[in-house]
PDB file of N, CA and C in Angstrom:
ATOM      1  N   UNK A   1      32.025 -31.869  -6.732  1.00  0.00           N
ATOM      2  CA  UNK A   1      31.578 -32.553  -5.534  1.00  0.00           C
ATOM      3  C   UNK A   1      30.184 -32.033  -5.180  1.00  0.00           C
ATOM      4  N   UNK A   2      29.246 -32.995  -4.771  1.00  0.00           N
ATOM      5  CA  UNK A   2      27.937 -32.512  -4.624  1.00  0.00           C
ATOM      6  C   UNK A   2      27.850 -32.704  -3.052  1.00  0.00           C
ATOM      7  N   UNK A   3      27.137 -31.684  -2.488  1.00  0.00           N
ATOM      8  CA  UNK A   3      26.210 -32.206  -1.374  1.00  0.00           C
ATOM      9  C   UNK A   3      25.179 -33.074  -1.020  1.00  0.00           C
ATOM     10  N   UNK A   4      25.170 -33.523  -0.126  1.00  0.00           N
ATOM     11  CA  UNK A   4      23.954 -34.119   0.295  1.00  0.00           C
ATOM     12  C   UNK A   4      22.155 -33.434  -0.041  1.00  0.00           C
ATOM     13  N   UNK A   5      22.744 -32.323  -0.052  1.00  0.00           N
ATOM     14  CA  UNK A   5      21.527 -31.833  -0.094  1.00  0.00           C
ATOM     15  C   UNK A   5      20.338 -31.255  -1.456  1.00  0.00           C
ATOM     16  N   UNK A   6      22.126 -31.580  -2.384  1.00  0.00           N
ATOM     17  CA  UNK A   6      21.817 -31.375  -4.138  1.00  0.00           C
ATOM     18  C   UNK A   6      20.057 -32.111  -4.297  1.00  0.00           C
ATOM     19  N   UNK A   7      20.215 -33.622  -4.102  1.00  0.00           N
ATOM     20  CA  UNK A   7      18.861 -34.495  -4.554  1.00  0.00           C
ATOM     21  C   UNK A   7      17.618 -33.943  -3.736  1.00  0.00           C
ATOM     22  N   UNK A   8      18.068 -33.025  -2.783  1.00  0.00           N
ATOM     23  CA  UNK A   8      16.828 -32.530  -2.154  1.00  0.00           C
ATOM     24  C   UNK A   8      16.363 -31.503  -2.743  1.00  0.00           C
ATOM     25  N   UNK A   9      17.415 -30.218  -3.558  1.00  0.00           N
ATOM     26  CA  UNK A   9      16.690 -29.655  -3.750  1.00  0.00           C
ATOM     27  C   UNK A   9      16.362 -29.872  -5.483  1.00  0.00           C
ATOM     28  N   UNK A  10      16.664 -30.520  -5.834  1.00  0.00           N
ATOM     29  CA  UNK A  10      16.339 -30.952  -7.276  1.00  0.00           C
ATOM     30  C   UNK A  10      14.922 -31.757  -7.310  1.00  0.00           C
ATOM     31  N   UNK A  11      14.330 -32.205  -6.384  1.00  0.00           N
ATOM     32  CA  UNK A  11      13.194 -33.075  -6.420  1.00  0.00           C
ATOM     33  C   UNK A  11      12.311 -31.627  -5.679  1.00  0.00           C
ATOM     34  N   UNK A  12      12.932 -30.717  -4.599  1.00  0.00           N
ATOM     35  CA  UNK A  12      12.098 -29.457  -4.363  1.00  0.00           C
ATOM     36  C   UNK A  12      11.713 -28.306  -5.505  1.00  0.00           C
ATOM     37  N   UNK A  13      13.020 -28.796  -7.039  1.00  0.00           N
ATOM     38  CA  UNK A  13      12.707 -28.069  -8.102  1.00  0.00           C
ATOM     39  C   UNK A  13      11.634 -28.061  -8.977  1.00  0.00           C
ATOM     40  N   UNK A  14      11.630 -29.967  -8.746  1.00  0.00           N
ATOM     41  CA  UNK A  14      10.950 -30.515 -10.143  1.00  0.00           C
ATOM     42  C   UNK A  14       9.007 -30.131  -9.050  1.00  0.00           C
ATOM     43  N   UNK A  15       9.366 -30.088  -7.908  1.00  0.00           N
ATOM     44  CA  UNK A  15       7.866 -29.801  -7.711  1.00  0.00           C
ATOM     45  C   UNK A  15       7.338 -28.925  -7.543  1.00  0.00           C
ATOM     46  N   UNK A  16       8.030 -27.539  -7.097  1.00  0.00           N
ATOM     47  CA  UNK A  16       7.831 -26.049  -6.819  1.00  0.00           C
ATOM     48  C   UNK A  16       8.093 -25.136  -7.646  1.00  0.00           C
ATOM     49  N   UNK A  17       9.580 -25.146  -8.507  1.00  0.00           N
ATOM     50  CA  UNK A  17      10.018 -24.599  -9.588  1.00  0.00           C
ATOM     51  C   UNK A  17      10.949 -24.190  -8.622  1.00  0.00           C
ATOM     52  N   UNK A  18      11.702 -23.488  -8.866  1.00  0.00           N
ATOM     53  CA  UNK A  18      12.876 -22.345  -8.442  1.00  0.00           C
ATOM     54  C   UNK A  18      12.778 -21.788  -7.165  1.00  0.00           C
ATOM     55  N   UNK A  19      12.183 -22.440  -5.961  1.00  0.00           N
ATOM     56  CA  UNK A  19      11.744 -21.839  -4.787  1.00  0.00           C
ATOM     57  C   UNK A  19      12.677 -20.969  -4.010  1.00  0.00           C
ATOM     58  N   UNK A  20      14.007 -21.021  -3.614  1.00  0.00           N
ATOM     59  CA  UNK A  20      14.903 -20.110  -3.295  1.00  0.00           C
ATOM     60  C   UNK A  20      16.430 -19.882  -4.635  1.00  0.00           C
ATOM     61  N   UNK A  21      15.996 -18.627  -5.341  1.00  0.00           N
ATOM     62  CA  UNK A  21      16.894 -18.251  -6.192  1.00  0.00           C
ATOM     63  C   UNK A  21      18.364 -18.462  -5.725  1.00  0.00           C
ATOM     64  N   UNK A  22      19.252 -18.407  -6.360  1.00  0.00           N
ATOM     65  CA  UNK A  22      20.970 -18.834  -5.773  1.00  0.00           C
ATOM     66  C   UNK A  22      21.248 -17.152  -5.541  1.00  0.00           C
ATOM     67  N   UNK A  23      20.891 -16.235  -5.871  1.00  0.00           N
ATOM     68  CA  UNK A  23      21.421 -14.740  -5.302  1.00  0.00           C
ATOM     69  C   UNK A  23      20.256 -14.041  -4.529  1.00  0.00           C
ATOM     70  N   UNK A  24      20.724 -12.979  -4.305  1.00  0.00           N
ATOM     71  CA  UNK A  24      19.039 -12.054  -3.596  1.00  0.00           C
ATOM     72  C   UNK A  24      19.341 -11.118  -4.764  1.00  0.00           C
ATOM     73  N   UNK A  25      18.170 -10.445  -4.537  1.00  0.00           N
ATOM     74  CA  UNK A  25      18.222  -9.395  -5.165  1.00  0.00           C
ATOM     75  C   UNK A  25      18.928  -8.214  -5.461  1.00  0.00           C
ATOM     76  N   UNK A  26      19.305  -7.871  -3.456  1.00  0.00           N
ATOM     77  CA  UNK A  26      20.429  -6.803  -4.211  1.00  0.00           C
ATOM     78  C   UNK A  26      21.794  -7.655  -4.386  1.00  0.00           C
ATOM     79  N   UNK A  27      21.964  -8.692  -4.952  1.00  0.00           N
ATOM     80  CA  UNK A  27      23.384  -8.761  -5.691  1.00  0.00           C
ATOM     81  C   UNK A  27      23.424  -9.472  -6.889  1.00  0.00           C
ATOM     82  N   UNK A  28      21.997  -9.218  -7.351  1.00  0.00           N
ATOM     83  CA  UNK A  28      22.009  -8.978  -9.001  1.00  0.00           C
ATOM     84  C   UNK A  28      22.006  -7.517  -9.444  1.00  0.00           C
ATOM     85  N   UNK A  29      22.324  -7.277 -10.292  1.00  0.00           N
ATOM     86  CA  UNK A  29      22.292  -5.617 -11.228  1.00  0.00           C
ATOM     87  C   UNK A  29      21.288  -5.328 -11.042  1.00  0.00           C
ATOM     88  N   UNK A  30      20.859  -4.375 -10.739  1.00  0.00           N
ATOM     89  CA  UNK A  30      19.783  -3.504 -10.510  1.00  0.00           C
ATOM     90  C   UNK A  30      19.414  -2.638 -12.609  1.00  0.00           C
ATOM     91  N   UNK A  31      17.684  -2.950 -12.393  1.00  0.00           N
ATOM     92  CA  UNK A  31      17.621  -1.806 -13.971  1.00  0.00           C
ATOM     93  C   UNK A  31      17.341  -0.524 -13.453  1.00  0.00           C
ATOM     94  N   UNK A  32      17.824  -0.148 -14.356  1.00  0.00           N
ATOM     95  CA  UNK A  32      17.785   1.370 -14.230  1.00  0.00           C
ATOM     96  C   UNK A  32      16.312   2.030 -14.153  1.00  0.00           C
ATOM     97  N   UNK A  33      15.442   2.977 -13.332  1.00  0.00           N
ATOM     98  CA  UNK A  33      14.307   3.284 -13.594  1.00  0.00           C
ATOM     99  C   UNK A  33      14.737   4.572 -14.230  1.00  0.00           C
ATOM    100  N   UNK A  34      13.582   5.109 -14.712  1.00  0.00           N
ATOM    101  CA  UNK A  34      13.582   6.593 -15.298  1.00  0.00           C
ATOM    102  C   UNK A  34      13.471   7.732 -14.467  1.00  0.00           C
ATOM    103  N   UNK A  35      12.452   7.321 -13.589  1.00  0.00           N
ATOM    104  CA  UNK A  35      12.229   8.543 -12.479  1.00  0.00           C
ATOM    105  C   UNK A  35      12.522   7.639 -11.263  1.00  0.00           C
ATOM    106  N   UNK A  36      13.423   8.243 -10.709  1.00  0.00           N
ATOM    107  CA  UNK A  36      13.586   7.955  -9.341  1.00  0.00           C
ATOM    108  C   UNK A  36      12.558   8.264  -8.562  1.00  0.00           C
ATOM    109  N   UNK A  37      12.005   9.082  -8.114  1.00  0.00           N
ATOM    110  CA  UNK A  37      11.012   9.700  -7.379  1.00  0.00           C
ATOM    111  C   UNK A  37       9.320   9.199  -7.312  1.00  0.00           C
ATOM    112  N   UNK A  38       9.351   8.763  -8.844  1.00  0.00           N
ATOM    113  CA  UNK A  38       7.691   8.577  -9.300  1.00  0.00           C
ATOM    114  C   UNK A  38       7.237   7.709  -8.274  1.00  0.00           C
ATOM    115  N   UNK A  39       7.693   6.317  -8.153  1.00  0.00           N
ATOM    116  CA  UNK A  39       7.181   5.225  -7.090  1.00  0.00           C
ATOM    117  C   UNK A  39       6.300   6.348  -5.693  1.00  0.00           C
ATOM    118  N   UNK A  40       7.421   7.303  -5.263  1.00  0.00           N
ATOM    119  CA  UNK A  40       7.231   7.834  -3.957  1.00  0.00           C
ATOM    120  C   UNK A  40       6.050   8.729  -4.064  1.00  0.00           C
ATOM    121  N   UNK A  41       6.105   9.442  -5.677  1.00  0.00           N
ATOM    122  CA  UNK A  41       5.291  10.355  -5.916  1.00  0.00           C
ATOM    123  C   UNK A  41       4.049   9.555  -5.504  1.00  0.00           C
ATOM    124  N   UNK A  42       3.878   8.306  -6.190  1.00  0.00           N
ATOM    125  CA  UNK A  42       2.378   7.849  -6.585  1.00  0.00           C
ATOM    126  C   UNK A  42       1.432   7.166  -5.523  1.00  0.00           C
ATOM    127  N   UNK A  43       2.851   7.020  -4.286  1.00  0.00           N
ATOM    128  CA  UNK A  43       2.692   6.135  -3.104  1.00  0.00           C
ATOM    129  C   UNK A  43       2.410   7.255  -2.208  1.00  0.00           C
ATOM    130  N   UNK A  44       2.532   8.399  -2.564  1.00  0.00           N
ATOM    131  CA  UNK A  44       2.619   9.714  -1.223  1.00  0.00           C
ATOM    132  C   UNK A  44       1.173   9.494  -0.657  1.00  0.00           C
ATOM    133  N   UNK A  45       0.967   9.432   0.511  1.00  0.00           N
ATOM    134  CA  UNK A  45      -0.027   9.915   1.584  1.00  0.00           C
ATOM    135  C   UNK A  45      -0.992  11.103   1.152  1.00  0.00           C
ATOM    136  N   UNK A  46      -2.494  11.358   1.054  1.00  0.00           N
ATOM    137  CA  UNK A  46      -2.991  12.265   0.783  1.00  0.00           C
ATOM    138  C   UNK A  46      -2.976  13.849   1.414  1.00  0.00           C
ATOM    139  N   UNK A  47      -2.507  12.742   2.824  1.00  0.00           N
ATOM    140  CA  UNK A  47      -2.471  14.320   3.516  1.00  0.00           C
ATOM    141  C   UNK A  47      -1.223  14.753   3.839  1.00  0.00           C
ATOM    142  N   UNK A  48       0.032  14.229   2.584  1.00  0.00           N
ATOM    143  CA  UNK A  48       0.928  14.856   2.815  1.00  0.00           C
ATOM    144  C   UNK A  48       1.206  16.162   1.807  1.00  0.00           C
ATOM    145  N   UNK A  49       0.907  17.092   1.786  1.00  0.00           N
ATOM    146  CA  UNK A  49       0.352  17.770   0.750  1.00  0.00           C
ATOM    147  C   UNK A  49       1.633  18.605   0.304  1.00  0.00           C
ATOM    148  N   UNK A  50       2.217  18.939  -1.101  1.00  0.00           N
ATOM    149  CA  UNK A  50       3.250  19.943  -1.162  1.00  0.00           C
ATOM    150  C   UNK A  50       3.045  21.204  -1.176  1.00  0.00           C
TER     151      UNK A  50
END
């Protein structure tokens, strides 16, 4: 059974591409990074000094 709203977003597909994915993000699998920390490392503030 389709919605009403199927032909809307199929003509919002064919012109935008994929504009709202069917999941979010966190409830797809997450990849694994290597360093947890690095992002924070590289993002740290200068004058937060260790």
């Amino acid at each position: 059974m389709s919605s009403p709203a199927d032909p809307d977003r199929r003509r919002l597909e064919e012109i935008f591409g994929d504009v709202l994915p069917e999941t979010t993000s966190d409830e797809r699998p997450q990849e694994p990074s290597g360093d947890q920390d690095a992002w924070y490392e590289e993002n740290r503030p200068p004058h937060h000094d260790r």
